[in-house]
Protein backbone atom coordinates (compact mmCIF):
# COMPACT_ATOMS: atom_id res chain seq x y z
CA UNK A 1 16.46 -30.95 -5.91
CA UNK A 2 18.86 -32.27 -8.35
CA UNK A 3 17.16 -35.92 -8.81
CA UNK A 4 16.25 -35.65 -12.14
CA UNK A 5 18.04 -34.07 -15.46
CA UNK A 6 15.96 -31.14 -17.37
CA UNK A 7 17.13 -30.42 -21.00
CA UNK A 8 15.30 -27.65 -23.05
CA UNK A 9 15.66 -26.64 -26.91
CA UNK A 10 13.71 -24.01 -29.11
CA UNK A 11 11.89 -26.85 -30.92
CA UNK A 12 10.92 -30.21 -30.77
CA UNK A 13 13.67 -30.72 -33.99
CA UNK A 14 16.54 -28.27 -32.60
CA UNK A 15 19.35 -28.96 -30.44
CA UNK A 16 18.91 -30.02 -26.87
CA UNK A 17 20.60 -27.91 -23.61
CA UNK A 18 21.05 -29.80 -20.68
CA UNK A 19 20.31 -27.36 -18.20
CA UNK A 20 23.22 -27.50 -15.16
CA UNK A 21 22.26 -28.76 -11.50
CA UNK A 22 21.16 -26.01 -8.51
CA UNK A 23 22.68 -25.35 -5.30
CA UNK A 24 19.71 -24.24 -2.78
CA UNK A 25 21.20 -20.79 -2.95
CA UNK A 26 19.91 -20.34 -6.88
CA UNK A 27 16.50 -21.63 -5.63
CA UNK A 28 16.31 -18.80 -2.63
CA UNK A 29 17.40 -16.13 -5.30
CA UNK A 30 15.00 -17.47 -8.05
CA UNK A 31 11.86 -16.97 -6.05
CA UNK A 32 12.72 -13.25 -4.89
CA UNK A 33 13.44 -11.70 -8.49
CA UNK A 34 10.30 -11.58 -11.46
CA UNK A 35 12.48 -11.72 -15.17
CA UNK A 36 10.74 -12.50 -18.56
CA UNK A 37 12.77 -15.31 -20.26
CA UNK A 38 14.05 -14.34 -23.90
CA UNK A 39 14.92 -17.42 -24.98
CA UNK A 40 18.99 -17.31 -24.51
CA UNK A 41 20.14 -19.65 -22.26
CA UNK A 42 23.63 -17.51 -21.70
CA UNK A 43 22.10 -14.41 -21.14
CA UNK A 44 22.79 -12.58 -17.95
CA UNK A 45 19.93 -11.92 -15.67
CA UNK A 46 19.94 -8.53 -14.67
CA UNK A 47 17.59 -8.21 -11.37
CA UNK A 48 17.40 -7.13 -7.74
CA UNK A 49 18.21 -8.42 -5.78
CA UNK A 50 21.11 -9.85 -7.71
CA UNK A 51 20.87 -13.34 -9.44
CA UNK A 52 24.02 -15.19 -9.94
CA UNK A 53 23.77 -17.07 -12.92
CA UNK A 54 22.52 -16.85 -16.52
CA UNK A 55 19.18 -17.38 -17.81
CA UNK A 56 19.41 -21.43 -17.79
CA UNK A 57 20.31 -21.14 -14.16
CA UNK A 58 17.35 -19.27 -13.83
CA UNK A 59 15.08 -21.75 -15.97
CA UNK A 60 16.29 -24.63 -13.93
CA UNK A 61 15.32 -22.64 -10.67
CA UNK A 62 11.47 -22.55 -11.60
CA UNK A 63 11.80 -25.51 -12.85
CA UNK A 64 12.47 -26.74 -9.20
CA UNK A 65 10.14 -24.61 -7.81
CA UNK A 66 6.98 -25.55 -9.55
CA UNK A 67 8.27 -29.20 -9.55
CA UNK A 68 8.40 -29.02 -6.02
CA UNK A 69 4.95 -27.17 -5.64
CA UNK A 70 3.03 -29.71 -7.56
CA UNK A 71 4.80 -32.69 -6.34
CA UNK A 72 1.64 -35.02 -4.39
CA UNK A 73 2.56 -36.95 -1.24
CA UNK A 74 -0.22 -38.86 0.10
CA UNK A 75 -0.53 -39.76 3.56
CA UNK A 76 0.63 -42.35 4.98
CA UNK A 77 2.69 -43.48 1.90
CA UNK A 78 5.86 -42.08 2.75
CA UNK A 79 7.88 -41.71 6.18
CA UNK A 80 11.19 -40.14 7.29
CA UNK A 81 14.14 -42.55 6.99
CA UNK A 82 15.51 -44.00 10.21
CA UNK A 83 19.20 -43.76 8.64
CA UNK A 84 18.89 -39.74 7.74
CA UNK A 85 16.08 -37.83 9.21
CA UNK A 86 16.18 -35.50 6.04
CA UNK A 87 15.25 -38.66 3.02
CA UNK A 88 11.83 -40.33 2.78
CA UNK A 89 11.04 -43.71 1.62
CA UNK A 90 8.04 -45.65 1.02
CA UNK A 91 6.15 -46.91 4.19
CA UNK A 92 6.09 -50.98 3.99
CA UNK A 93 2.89 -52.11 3.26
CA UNK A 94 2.08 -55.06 5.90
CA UNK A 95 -1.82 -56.12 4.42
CA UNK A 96 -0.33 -56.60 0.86
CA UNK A 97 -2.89 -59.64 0.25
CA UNK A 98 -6.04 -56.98 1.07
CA UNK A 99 -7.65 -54.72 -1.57
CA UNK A 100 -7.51 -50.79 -0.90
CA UNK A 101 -11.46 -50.83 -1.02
CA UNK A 102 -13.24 -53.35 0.94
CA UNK A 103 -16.36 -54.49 -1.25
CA UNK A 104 -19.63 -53.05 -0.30
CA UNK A 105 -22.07 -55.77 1.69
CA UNK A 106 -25.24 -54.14 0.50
């Protein structure tokens, strides 16, 4: 969830925010409250069920969550790690010396 750093700024020419890391907890309350963002990072988001955080906590939340939506996995290319059951890593390709499309004979 936290593998990669988001900043955000108003314009392309302002000042960049690096928006802070998420504990699964912001994530859970993210996708249960609908808020509008204003465009202050360090405004409180008022909501119920409660959110606890400001509105960059917030941004990083959907962040994550359409991040993770989008994110494409196909099969076969990744498998669970034998060390910890909850990382992936890349499946070891054994016919490295073969194309991915055989020619066509015709």
């Amino acid at each position: 969830m936290n593998k990669f750093t988001y900043w955000v700024a108003h314009s392309s020419l302002g000042e960049w925010t690096k928006l802070p890391h998420l504990s699964p907890q912001d994530v859970a309350a993210a996708r249960g409250i609908k808020v509008l963002f204003s465009g202050d990072l360090e405004r409180t988001v008022y909501t119920n069920p409660f959110f606890f955080g400001k509105e960059k906590d917030y941004l990083r939340a959907q962040i994550a969550r359409i991040s993770h939506a989008t994110t494409l996995c196909p099969k076969g290319e990744y498998r669970l790690s034998e060390d910890n059951p909850r990382e992936v890593e890349l499946t070891p390709d054994d016919n490295e010396d073969q194309p991915l499309v055989k020619p066509s004979t015709k």
